[in-house]
PDB file of N, CA and C in Angstrom:
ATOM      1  N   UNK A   1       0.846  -1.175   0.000  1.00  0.00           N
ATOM      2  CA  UNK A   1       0.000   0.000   0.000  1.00  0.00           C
ATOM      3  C   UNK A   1       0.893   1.240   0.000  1.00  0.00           C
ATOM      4  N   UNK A   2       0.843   2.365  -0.969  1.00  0.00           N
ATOM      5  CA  UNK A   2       1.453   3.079  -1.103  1.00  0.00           C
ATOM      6  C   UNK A   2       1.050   3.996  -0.111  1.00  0.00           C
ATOM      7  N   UNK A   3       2.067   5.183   0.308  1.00  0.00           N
ATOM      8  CA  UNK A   3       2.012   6.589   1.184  1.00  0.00           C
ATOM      9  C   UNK A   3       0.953   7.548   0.474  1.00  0.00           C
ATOM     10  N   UNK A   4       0.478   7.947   0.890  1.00  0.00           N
ATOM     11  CA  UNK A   4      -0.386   9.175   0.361  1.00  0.00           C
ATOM     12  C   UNK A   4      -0.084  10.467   0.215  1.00  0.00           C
ATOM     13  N   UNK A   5      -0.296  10.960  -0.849  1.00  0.00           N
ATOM     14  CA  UNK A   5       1.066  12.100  -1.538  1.00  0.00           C
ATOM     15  C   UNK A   5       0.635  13.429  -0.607  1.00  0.00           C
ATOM     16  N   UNK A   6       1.377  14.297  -0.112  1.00  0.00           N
ATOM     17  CA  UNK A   6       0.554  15.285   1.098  1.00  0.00           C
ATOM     18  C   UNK A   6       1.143  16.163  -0.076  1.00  0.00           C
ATOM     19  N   UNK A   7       0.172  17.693   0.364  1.00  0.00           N
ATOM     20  CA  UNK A   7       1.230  18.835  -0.394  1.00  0.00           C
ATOM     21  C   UNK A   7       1.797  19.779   0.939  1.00  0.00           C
ATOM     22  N   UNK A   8       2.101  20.472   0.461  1.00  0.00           N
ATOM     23  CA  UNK A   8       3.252  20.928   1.452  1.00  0.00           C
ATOM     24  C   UNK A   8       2.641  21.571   2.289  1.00  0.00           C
ATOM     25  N   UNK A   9       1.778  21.921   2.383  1.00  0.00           N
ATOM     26  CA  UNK A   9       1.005  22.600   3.453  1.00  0.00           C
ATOM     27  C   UNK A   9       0.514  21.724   4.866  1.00  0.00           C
ATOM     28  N   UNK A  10       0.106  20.240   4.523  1.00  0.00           N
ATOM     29  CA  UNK A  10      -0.565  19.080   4.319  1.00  0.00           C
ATOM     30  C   UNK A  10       1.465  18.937   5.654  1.00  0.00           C
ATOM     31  N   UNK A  11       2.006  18.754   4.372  1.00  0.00           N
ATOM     32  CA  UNK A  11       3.580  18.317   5.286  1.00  0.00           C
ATOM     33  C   UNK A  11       3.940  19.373   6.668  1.00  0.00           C
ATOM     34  N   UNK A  12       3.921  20.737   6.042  1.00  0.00           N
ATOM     35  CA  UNK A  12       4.117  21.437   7.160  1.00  0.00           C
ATOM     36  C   UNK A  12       3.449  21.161   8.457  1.00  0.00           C
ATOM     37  N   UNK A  13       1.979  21.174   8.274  1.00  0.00           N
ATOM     38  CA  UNK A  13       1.232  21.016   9.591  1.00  0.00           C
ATOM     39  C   UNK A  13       1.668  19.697  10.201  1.00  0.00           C
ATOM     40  N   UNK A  14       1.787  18.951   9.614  1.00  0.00           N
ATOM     41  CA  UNK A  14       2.255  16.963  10.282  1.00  0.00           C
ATOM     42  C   UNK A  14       3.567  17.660  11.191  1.00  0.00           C
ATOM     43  N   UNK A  15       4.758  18.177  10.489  1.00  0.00           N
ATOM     44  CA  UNK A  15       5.655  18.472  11.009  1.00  0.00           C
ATOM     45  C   UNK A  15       5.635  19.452  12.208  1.00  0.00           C
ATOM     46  N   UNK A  16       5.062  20.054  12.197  1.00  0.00           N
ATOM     47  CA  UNK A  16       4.298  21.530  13.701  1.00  0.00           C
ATOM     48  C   UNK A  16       3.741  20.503  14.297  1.00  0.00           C
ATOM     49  N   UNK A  17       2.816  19.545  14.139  1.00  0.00           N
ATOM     50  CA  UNK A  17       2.277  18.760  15.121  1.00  0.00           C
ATOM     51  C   UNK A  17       3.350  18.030  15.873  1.00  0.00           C
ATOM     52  N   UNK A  18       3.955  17.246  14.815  1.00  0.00           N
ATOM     53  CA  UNK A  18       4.979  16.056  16.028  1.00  0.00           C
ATOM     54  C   UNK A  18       5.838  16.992  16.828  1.00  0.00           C
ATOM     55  N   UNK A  19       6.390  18.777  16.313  1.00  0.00           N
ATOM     56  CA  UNK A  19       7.143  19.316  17.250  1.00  0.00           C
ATOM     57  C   UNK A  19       6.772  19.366  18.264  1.00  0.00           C
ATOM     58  N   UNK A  20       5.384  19.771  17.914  1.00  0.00           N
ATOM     59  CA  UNK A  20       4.233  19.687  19.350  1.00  0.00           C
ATOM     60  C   UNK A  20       4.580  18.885  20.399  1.00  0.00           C
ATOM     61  N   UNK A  21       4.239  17.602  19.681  1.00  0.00           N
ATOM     62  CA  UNK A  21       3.884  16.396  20.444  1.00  0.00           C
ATOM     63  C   UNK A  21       5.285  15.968  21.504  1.00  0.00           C
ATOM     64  N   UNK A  22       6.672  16.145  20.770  1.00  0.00           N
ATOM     65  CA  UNK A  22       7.667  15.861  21.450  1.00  0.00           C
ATOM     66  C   UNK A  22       8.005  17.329  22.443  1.00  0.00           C
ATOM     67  N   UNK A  23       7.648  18.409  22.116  1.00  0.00           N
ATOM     68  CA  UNK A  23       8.222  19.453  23.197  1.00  0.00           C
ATOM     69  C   UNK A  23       6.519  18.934  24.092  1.00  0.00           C
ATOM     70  N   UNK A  24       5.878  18.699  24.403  1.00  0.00           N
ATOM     71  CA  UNK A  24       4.823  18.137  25.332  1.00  0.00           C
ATOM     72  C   UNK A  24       5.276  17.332  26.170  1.00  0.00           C
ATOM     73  N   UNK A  25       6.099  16.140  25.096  1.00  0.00           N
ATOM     74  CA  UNK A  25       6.521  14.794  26.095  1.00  0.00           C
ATOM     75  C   UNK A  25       7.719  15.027  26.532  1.00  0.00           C
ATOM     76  N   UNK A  26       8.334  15.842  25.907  1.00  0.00           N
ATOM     77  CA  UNK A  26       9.390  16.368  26.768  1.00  0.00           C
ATOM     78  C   UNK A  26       9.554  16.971  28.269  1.00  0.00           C
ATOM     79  N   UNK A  27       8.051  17.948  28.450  1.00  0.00           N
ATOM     80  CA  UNK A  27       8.047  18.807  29.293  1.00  0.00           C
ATOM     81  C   UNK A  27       7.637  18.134  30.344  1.00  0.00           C
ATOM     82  N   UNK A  28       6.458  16.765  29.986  1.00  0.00           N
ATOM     83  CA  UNK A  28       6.223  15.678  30.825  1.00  0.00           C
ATOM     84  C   UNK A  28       6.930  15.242  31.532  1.00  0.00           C
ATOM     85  N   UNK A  29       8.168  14.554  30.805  1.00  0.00           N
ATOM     86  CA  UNK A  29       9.105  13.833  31.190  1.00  0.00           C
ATOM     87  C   UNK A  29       9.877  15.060  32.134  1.00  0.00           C
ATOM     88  N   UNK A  30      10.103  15.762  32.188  1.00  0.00           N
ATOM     89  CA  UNK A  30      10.857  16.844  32.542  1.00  0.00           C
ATOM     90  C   UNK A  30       9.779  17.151  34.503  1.00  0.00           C
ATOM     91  N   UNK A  31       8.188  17.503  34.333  1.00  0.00           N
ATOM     92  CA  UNK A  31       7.444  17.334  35.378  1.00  0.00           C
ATOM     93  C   UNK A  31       7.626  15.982  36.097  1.00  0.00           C
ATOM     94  N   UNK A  32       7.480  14.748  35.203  1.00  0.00           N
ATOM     95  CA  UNK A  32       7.728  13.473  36.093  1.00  0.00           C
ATOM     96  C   UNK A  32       9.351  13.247  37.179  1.00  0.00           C
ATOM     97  N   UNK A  33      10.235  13.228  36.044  1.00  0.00           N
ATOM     98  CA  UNK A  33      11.856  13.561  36.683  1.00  0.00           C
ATOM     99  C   UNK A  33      11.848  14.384  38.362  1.00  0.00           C
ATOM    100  N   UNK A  34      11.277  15.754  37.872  1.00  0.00           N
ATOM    101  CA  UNK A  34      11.938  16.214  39.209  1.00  0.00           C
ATOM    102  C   UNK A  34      10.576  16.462  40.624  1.00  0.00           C
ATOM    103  N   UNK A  35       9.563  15.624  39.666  1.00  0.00           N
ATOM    104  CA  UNK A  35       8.434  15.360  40.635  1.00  0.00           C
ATOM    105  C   UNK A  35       7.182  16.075  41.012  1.00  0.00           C
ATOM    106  N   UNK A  36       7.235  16.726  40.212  1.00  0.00           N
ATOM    107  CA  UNK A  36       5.971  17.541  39.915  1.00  0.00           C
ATOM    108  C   UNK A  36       4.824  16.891  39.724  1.00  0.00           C
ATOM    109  N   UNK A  37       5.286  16.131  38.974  1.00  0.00           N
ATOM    110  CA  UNK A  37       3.658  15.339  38.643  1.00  0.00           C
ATOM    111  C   UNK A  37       3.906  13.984  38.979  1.00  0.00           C
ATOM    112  N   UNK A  38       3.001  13.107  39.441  1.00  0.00           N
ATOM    113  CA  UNK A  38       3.308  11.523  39.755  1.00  0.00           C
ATOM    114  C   UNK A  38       2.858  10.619  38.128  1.00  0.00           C
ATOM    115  N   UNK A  39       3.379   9.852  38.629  1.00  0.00           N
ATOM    116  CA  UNK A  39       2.742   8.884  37.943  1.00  0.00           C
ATOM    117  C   UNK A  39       1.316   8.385  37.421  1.00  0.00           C
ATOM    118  N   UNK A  40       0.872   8.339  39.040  1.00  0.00           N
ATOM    119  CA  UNK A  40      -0.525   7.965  38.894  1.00  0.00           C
ATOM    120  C   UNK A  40      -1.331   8.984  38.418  1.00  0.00           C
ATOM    121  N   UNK A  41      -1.111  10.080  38.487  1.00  0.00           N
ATOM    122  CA  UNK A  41      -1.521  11.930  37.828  1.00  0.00           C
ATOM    123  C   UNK A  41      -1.332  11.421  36.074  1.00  0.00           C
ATOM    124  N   UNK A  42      -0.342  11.069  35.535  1.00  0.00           N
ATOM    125  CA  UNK A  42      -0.028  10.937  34.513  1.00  0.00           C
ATOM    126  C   UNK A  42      -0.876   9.374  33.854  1.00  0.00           C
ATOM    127  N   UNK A  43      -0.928   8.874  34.224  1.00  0.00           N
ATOM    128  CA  UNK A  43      -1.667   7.577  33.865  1.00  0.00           C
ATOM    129  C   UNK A  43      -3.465   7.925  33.684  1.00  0.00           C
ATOM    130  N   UNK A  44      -3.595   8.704  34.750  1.00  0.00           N
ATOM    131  CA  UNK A  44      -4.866   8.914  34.997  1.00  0.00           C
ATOM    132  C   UNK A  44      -5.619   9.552  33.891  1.00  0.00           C
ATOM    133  N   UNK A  45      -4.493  10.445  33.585  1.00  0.00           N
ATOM    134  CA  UNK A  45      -4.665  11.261  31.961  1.00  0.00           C
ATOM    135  C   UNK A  45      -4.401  10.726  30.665  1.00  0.00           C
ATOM    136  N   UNK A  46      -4.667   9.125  30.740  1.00  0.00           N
ATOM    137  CA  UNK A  46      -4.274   8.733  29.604  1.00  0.00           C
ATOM    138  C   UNK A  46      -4.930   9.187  28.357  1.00  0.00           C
ATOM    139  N   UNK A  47      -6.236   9.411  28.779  1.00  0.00           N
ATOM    140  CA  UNK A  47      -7.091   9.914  27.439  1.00  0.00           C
ATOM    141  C   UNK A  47      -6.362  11.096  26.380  1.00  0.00           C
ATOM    142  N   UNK A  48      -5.183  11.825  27.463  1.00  0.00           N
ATOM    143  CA  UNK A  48      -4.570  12.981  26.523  1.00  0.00           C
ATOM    144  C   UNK A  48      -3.548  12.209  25.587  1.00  0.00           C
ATOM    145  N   UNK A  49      -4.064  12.876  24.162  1.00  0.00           N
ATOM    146  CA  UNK A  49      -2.913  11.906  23.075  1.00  0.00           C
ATOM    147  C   UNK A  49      -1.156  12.275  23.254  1.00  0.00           C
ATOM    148  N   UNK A  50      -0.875  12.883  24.407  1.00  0.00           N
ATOM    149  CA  UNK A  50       0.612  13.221  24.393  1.00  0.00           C
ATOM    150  C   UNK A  50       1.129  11.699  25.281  1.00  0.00           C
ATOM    151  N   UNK A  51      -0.310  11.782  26.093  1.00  0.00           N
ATOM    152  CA  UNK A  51       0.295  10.766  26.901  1.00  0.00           C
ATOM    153  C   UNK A  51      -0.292   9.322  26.577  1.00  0.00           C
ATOM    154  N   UNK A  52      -1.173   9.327  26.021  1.00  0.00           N
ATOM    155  CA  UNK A  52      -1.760   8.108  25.568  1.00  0.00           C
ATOM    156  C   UNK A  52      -0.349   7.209  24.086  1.00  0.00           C
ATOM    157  N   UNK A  53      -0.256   7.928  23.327  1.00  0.00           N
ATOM    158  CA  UNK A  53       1.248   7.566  22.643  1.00  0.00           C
ATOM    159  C   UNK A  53       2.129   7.380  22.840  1.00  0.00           C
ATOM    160  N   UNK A  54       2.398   7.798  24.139  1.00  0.00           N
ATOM    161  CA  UNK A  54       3.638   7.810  25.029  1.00  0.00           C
ATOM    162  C   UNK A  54       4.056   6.098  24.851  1.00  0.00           C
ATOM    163  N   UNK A  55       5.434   6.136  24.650  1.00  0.00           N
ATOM    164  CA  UNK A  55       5.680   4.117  25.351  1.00  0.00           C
ATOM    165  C   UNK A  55       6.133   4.137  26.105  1.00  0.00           C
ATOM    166  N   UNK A  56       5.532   2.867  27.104  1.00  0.00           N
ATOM    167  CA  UNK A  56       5.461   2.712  28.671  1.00  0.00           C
ATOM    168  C   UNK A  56       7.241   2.960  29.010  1.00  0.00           C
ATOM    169  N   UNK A  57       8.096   2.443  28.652  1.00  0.00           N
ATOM    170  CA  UNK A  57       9.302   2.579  28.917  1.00  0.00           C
ATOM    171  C   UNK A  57       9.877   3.648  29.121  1.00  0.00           C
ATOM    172  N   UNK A  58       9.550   4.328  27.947  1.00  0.00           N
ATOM    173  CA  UNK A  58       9.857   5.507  28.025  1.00  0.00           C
ATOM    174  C   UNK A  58       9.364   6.382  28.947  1.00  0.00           C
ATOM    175  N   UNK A  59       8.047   6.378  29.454  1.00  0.00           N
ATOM    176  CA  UNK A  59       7.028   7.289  30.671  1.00  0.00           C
ATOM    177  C   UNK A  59       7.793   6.324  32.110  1.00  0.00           C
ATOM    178  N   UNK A  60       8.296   5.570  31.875  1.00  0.00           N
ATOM    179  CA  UNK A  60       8.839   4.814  33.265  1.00  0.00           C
ATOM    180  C   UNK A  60      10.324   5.891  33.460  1.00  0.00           C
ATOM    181  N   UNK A  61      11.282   5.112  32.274  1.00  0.00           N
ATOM    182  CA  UNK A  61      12.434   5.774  32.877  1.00  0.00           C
ATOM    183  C   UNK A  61      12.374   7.657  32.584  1.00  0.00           C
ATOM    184  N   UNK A  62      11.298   8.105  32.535  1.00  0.00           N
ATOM    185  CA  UNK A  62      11.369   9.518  33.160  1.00  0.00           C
ATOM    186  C   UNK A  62      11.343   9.424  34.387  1.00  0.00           C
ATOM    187  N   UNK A  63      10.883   8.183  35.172  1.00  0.00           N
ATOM    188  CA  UNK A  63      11.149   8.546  36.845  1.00  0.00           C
ATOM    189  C   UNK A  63      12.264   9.183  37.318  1.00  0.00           C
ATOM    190  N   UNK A  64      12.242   9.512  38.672  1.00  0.00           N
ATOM    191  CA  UNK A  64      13.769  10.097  39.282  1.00  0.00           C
ATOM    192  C   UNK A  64      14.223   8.322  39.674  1.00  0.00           C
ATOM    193  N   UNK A  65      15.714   7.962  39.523  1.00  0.00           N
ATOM    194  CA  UNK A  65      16.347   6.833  39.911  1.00  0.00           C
ATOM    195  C   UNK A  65      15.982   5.616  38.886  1.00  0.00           C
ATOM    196  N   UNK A  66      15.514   5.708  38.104  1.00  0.00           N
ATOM    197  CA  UNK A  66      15.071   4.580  36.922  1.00  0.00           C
ATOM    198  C   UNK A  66      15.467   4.617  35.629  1.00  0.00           C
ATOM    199  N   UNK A  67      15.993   3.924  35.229  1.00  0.00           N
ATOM    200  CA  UNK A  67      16.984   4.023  33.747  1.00  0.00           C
ATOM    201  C   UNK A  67      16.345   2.944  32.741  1.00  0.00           C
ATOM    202  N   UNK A  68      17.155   2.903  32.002  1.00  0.00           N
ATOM    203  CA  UNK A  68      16.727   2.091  30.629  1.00  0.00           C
ATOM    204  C   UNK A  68      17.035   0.467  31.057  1.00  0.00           C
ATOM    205  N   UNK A  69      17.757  -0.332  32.391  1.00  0.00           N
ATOM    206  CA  UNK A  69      18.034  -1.117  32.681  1.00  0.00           C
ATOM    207  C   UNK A  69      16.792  -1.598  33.717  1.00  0.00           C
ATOM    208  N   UNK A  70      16.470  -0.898  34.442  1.00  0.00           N
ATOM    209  CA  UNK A  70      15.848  -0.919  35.781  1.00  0.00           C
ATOM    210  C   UNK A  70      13.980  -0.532  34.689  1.00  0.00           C
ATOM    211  N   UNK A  71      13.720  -0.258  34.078  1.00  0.00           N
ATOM    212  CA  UNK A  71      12.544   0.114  33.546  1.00  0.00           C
ATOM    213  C   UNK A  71      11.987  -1.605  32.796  1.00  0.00           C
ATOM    214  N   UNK A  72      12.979  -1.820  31.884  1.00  0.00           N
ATOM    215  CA  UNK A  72      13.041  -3.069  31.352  1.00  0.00           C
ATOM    216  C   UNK A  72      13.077  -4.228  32.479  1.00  0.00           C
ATOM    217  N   UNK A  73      13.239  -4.354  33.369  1.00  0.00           N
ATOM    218  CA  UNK A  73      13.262  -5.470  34.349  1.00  0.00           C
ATOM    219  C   UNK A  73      11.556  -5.531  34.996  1.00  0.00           C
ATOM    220  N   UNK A  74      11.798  -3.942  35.170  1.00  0.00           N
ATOM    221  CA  UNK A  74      10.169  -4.263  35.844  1.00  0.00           C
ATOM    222  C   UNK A  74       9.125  -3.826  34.775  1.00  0.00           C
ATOM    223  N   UNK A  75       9.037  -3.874  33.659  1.00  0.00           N
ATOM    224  CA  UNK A  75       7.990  -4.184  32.576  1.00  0.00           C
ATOM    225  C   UNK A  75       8.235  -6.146  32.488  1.00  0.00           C
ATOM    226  N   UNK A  76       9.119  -5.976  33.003  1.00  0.00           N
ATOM    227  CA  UNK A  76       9.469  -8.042  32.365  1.00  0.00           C
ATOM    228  C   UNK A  76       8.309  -8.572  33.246  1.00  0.00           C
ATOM    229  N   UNK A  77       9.172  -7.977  34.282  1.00  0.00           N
ATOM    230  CA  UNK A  77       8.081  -8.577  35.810  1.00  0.00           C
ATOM    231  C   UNK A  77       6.716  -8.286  35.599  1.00  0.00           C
ATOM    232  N   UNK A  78       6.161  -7.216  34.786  1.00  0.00           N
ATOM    233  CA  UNK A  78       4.773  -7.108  35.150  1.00  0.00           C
ATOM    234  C   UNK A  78       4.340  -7.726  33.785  1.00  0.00           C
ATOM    235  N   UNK A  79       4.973  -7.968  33.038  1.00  0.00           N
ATOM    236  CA  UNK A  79       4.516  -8.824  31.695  1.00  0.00           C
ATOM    237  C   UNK A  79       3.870  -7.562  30.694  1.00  0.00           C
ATOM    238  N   UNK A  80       4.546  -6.147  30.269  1.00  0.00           N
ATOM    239  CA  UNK A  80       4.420  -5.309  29.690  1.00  0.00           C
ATOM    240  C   UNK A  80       4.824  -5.345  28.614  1.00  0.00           C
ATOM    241  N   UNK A  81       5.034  -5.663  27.547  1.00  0.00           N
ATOM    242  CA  UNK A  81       5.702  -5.668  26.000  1.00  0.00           C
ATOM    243  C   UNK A  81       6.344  -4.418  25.989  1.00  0.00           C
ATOM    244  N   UNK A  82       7.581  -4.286  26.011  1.00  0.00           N
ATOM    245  CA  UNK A  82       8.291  -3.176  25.648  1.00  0.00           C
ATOM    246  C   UNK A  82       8.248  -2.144  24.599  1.00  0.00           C
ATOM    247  N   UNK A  83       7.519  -2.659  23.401  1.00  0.00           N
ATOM    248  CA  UNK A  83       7.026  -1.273  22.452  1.00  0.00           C
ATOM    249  C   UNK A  83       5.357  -0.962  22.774  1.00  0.00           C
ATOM    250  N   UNK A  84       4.841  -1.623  24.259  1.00  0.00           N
ATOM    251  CA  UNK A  84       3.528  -1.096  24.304  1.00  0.00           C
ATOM    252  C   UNK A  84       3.432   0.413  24.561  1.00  0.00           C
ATOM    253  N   UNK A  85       2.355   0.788  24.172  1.00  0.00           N
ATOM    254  CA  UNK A  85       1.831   2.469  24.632  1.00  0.00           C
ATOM    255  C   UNK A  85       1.089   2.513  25.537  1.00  0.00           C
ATOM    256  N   UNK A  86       1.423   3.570  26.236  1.00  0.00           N
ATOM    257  CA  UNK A  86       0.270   3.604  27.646  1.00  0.00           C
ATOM    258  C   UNK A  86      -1.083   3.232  27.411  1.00  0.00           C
ATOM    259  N   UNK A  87      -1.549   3.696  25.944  1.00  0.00           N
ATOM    260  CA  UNK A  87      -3.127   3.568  25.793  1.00  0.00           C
ATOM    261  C   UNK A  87      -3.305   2.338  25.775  1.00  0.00           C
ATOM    262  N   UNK A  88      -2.378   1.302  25.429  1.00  0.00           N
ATOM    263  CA  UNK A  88      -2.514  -0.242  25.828  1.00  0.00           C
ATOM    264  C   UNK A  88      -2.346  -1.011  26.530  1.00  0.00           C
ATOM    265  N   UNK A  89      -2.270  -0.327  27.855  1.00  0.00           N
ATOM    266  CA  UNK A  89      -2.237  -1.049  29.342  1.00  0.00           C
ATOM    267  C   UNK A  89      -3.456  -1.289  29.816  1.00  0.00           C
ATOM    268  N   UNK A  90      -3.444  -2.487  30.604  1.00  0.00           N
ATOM    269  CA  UNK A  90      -4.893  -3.038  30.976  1.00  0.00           C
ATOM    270  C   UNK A  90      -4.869  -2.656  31.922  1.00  0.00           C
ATOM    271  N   UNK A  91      -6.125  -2.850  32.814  1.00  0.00           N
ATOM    272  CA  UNK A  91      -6.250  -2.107  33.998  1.00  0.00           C
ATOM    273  C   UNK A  91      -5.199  -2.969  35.296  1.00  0.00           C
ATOM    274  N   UNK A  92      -4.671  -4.296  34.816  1.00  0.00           N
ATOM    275  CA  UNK A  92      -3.873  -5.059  35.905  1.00  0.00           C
ATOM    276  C   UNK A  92      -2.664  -4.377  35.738  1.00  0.00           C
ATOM    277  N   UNK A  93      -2.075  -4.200  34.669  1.00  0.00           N
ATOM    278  CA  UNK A  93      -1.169  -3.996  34.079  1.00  0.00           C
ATOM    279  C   UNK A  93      -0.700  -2.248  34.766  1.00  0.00           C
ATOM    280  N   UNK A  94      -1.807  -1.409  34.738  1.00  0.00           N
ATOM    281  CA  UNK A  94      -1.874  -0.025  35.251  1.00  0.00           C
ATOM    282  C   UNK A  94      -1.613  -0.424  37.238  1.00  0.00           C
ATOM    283  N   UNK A  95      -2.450  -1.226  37.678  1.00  0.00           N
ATOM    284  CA  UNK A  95      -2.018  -1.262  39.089  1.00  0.00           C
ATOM    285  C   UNK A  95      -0.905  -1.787  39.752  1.00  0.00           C
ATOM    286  N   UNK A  96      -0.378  -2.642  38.614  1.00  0.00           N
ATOM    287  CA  UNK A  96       0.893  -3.530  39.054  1.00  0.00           C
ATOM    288  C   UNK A  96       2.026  -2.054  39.010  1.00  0.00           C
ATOM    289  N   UNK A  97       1.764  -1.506  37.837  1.00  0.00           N
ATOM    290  CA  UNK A  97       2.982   0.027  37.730  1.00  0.00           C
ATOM    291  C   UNK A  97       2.515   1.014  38.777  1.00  0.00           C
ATOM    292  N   UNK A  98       1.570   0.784  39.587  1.00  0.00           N
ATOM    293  CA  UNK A  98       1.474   1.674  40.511  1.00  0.00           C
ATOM    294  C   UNK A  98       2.033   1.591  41.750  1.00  0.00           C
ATOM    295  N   UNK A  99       1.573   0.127  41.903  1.00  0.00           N
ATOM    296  CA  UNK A  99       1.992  -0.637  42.989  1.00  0.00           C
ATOM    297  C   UNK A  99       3.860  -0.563  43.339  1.00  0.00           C
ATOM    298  N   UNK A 100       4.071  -0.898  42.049  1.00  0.00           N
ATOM    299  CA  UNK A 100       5.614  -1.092  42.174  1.00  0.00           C
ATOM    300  C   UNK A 100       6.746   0.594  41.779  1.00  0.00           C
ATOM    301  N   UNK A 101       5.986   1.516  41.306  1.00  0.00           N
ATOM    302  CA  UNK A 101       6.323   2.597  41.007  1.00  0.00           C
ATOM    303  C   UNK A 101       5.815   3.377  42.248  1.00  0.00           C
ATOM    304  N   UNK A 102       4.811   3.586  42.076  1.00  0.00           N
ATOM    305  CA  UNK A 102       4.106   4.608  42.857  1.00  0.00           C
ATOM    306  C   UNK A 102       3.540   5.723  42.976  1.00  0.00           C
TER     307      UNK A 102
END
């Protein structure tokens, strides 16, 4: 199936959006880090598409003390697929990261 030909106007706006989208998840990640916002604040809002796209790994190791080693161990443990998106966490799946995050 081929791409669908945009015109440049069509391109520009796609491109303003994803800047969007990453200075958003940036600023997220940036509130989660130094603790502004929790977790469970952030989950709760999954319905928002900054955070609903988000992948779980990635919304993990924004914690303070959690890295790309320590994020991957406890998605193993909770049985999370590593390219899942928040919008595809089940509701066990959401309490187990609460439980063990906080």
């Amino acid at each position: 199936m081929a791409l669908p030909q945009l015109s440049d106007a069509e391109k520009r706006a796609a491109l303003k959006k994803a800047q969007e989208m990453r200075s958003k998840r940036a600023e997220l990640r940036a509130k989660l880090k130094s603790g502004a916002i929790t977790l469970k604040e952030v989950l709760e809002s999954s319905d928002d598409e900054v955070i609903a796209r988000m992948r779980v790994a990635y919304l993990i190791q924004s914690l303070p003390q959690v890295g790309k080693v320590t994020s991957k161990r406890i998605m193993e443990e909770i049985g999370i697929n590593e390219n899942r998106r928040v919008q595809g966490l089940g509701r066990r799946q959401i309490s187990a990261l609460l439980e063990r995050l906080g």
